[in-house]
Protein backbone atom coordinates (compact mmCIF):
# COMPACT_ATOMS: atom_id res chain seq x y z
CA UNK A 1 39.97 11.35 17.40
CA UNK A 2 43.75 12.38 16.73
CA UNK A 3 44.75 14.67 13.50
CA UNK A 4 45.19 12.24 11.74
CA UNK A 5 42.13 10.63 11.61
CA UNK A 6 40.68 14.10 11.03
CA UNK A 7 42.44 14.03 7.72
CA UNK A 8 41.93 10.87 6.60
CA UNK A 9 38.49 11.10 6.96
CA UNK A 10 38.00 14.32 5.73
CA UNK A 11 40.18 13.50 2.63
CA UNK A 12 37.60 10.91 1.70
CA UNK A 13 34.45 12.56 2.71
CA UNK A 14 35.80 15.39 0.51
CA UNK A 15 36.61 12.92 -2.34
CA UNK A 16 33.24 11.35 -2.50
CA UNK A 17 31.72 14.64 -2.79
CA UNK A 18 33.60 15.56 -5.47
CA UNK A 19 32.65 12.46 -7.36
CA UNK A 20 28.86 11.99 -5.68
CA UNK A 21 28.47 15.76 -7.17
CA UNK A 22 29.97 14.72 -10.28
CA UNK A 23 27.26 11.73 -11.07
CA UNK A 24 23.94 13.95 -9.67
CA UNK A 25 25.17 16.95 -11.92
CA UNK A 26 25.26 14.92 -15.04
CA UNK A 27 22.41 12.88 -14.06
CA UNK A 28 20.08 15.68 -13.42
CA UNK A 29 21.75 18.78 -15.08
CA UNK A 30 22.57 20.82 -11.77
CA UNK A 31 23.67 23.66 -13.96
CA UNK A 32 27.38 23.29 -13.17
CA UNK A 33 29.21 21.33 -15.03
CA UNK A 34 25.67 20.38 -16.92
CA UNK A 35 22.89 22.30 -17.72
CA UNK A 36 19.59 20.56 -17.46
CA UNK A 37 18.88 19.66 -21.18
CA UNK A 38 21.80 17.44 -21.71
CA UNK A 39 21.14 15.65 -17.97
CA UNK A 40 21.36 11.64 -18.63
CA UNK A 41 17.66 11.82 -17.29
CA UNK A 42 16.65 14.21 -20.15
CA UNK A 43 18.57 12.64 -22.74
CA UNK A 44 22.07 13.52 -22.87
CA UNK A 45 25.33 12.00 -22.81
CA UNK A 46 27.10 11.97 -19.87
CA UNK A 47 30.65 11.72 -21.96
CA UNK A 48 29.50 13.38 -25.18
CA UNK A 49 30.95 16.90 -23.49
CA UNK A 50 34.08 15.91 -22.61
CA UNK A 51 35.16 13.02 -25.05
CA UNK A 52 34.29 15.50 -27.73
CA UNK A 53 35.17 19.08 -26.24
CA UNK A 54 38.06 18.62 -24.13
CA UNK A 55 40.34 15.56 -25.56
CA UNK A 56 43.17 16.44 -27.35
CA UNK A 57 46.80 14.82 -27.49
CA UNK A 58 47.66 11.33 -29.44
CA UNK A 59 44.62 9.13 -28.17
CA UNK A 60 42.14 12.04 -28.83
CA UNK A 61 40.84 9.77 -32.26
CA UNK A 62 39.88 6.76 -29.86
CA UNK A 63 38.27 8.89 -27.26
CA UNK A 64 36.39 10.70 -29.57
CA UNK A 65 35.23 7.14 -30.98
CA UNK A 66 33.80 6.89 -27.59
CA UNK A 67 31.70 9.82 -26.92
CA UNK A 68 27.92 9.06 -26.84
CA UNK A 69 28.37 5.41 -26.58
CA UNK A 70 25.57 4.06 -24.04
CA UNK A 71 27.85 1.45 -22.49
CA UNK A 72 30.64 4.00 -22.22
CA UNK A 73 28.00 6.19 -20.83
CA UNK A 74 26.85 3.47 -17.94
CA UNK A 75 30.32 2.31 -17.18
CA UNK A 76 31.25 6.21 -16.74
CA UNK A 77 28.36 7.03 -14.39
CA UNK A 78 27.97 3.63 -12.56
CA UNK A 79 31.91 4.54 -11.49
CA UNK A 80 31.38 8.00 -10.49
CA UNK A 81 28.41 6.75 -8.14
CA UNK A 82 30.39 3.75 -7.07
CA UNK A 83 33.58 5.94 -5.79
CA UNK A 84 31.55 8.11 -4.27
CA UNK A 85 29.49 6.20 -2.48
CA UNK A 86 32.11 3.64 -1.18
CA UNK A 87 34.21 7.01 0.00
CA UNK A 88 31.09 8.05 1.96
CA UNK A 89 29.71 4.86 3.57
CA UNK A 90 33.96 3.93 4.15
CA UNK A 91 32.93 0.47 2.56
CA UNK A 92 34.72 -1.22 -0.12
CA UNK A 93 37.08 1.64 -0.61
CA UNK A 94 39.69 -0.35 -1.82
CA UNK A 95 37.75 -1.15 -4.77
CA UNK A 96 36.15 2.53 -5.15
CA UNK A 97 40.09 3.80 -4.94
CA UNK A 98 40.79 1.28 -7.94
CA UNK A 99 37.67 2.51 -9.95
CA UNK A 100 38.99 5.90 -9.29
CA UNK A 101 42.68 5.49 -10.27
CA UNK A 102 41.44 3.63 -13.43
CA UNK A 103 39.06 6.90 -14.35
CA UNK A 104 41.69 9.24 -13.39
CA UNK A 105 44.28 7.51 -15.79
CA UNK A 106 42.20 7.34 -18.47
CA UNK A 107 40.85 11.06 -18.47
CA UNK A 108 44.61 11.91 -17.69
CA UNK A 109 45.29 10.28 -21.07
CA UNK A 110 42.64 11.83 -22.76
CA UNK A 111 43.98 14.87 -21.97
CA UNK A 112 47.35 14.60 -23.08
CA UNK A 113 49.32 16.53 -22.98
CA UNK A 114 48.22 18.62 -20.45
CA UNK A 115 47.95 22.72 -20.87
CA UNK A 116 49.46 23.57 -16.83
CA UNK A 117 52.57 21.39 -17.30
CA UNK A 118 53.69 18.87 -20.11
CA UNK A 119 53.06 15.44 -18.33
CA UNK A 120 51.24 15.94 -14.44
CA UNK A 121 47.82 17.54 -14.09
CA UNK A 122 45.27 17.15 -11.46
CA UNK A 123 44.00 13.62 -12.84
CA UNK A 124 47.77 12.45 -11.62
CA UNK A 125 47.37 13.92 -8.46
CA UNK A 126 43.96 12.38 -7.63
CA UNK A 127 44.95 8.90 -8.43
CA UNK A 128 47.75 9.51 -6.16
CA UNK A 129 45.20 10.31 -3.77
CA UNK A 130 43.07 7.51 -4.55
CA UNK A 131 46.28 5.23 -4.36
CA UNK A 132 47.41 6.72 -0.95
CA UNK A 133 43.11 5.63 0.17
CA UNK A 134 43.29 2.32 -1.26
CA UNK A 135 46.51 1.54 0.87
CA UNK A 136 45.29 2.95 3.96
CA UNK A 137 41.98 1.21 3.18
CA UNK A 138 44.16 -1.99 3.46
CA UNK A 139 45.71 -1.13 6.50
CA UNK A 140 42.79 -0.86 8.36
């Protein structure tokens, strides 16, 4: 296996993770980024956190609209599991990388405008990455 197969591969092994730990933390309060009384299992809201915490900028009134909603709530962790798992298993990435740029966009707007930098933040930079997979996912 050349270099470059190393990367790729490792690039989206290490982006599933990311989004594979994402869904099991909020379903199951790991502690992390959830403790375990506001897990999904237990109860919680996946979204409520964020959507109510951590949005700011000119869309913040819409997102906030948002937080707690169950179908929000589905469509939110039903994504996270579906990038990560198409990363991992390397099927369907195409459509996992377009689930993932959609996610990324929309947090990225949520966020507006961003503390770091007054337009790119890491939710830029991972659709990027997610674009750069969904090309190379059509190459192969």
């Amino acid at each position: 296996m050349n270099i470059q197969k190393i990367v790729w591969l490792s690039l989206r092994l290490v982006m599933s993770f990311i989004f594979l730990w994402a869904f099991f933390d909020k379903l199951f309060g790991l502690g992390f980024a959830t403790i375990s009384e506001k897990a999904w299992i237990n109860g919680g809201s996946p979204t409520t956190g964020f959507l109510l915490g951590a949005v700011k900028g000119p869309f913040a009134e819409i997102f906030h609209s948002l937080a707690g909603v169950a179908v929000v709530d589905w469509l939110f962790m039903i994504g996270l599991l579906f990038i990560g798992l198409t990363l991992l298993l390397n099927k369907y990435v195409f459509w996992g990388a377009i689930v993932g740029i959609i996610i990324m966009i929309l947090m990225w707007l949520a966020l507006l405008f961003p503390s770091n930098n007054p337009l790119i933040d890491e939710h830029i930079v991972y659709a990027l990455v997610f674009a750069l997979l969904a090309i190379k996912s059509k190459k192969d």
